[in-house]
C-alpha atoms as a PDB file:
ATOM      1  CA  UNK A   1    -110.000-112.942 -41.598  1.00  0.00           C
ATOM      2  CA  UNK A   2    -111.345-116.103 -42.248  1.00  0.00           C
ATOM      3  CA  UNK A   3    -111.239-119.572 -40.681  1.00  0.00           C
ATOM      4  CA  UNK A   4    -110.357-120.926 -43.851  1.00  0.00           C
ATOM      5  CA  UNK A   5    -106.937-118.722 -44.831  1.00  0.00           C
ATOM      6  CA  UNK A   6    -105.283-122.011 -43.271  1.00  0.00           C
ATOM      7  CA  UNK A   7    -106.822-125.786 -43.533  1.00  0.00           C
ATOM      8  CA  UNK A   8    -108.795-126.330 -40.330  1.00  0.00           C
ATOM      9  CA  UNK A   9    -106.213-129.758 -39.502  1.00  0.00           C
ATOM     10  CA  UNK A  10    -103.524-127.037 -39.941  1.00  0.00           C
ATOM     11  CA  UNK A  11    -104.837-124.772 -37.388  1.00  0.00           C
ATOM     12  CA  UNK A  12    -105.468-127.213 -34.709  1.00  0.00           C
ATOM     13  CA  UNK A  13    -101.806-128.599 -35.297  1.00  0.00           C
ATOM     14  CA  UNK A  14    -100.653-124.956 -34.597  1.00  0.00           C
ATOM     15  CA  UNK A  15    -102.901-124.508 -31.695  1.00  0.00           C
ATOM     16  CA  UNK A  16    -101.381-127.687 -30.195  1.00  0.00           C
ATOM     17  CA  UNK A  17     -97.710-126.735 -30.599  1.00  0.00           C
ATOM     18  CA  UNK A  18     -98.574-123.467 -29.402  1.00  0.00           C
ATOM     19  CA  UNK A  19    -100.413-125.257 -25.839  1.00  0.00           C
ATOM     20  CA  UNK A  20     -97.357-127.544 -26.073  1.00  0.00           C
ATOM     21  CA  UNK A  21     -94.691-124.742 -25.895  1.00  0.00           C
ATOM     22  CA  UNK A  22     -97.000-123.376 -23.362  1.00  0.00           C
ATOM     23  CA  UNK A  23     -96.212-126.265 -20.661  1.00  0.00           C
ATOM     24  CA  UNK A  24     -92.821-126.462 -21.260  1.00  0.00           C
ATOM     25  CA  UNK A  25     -92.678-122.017 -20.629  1.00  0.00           C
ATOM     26  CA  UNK A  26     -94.767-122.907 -16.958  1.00  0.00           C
ATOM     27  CA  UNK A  27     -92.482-125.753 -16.307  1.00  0.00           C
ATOM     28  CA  UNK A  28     -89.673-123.803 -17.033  1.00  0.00           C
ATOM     29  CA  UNK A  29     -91.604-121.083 -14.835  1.00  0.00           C
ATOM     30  CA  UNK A  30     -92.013-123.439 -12.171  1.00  0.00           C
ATOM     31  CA  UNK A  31     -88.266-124.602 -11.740  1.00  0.00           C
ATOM     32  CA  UNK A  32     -86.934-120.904 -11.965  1.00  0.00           C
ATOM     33  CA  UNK A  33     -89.636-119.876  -9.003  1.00  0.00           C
ATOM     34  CA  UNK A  34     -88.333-122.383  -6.797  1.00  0.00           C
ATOM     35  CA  UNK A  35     -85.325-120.780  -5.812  1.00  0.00           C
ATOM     36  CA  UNK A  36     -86.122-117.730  -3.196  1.00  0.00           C
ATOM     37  CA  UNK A  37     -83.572-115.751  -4.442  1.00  0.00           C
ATOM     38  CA  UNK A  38     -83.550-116.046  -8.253  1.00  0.00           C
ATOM     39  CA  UNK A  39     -87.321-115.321  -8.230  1.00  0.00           C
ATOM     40  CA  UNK A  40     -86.488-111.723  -5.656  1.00  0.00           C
ATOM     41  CA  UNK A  41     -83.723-110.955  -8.068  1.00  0.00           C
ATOM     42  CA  UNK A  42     -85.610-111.657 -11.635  1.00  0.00           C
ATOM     43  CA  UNK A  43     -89.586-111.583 -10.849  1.00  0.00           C
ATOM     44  CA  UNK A  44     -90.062-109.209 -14.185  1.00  0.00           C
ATOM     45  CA  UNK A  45     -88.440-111.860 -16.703  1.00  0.00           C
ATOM     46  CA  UNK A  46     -89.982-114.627 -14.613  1.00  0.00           C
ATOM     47  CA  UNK A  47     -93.858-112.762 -15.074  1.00  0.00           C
ATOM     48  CA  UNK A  48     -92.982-112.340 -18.794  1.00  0.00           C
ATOM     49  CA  UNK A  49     -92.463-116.106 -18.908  1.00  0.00           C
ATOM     50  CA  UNK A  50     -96.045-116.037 -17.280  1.00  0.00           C
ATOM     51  CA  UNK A  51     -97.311-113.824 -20.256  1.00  0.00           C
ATOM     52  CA  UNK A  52     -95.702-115.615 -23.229  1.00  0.00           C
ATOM     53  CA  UNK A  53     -97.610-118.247 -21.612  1.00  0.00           C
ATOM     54  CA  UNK A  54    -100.761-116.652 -21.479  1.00  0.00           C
ATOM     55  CA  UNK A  55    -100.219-114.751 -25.010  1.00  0.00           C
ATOM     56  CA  UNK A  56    -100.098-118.764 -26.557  1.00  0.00           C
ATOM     57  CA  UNK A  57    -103.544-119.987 -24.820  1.00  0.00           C
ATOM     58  CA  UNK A  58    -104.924-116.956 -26.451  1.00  0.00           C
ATOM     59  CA  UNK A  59    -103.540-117.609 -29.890  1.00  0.00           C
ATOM     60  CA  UNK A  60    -104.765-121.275 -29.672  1.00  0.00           C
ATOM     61  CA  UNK A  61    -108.230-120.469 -28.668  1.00  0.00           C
ATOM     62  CA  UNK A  62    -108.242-118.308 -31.883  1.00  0.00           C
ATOM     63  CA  UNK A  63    -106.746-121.052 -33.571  1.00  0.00           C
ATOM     64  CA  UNK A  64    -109.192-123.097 -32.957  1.00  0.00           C
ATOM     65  CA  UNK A  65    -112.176-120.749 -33.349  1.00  0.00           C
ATOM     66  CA  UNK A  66    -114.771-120.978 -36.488  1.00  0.00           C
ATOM     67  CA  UNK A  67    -114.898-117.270 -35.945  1.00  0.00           C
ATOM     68  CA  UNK A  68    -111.301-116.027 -35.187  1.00  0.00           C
ATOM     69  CA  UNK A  69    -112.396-112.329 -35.748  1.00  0.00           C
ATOM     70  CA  UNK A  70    -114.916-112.823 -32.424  1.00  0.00           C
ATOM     71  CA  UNK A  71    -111.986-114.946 -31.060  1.00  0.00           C
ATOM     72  CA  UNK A  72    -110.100-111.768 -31.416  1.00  0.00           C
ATOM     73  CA  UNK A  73    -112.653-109.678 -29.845  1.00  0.00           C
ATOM     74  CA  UNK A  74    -112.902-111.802 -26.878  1.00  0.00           C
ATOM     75  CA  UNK A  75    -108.911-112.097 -26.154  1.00  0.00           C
ATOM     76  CA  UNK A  76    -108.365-111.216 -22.586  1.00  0.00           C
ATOM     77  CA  UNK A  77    -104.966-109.869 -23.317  1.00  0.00           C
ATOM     78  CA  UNK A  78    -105.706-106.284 -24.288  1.00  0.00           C
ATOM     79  CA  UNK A  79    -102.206-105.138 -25.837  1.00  0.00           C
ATOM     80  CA  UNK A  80    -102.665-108.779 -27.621  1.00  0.00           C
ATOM     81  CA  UNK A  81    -106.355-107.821 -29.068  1.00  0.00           C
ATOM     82  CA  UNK A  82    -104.948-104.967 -29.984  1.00  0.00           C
ATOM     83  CA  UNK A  83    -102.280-105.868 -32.044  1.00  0.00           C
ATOM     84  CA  UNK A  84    -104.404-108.383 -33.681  1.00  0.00           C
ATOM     85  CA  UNK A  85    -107.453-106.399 -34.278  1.00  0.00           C
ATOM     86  CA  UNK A  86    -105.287-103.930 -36.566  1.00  0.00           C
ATOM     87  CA  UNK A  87    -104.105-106.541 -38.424  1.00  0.00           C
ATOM     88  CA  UNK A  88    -107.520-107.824 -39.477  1.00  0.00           C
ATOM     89  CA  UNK A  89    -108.761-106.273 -43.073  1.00  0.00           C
END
């Protein structure tokens, strides 16, 4: 993989919409986990929210890397890395 399979103005426009998405997932987040009950009676869906979230930071930072195969490497998200990593030739 190479940071120049997409224009670099390309992959920092992705990265953005990608961050963008991001806030509106943890503001979404934020408004479900004010109600008590909702968050007692949905906390898995409501820490997948959490990990979409955290899945899209990740995919940015690649984005945005000179050397997304490092990038890659250096995900925190293991099942993420993964996935990646056997996609790379």
């Amino acid at each position: 993989m190479t940071a120049s399979s997409l224009s670099a103005a390309l992959r920092l426009k992705i990265a953005d919409e990608l961050e963008l998405a991001r806030e509106e997932i943890e503001r979404l987040g934020a408004i479900l986990c004010s109600d008590a009950r909702l968050v007692t009676a949905h906390m898995v869906a409501l820490q997948a929210l959490d990990m979409l979230g955290q899945q899209q930071l990740a995919l940015a930072k690649i984005l945005r890397s000179d050397d997304p195969r490092a990038a890659i490497a250096n995900t925190p998200l293991e099942t993420l890395r993964s996935r990646l990593e056997r996609s790379l030739d």
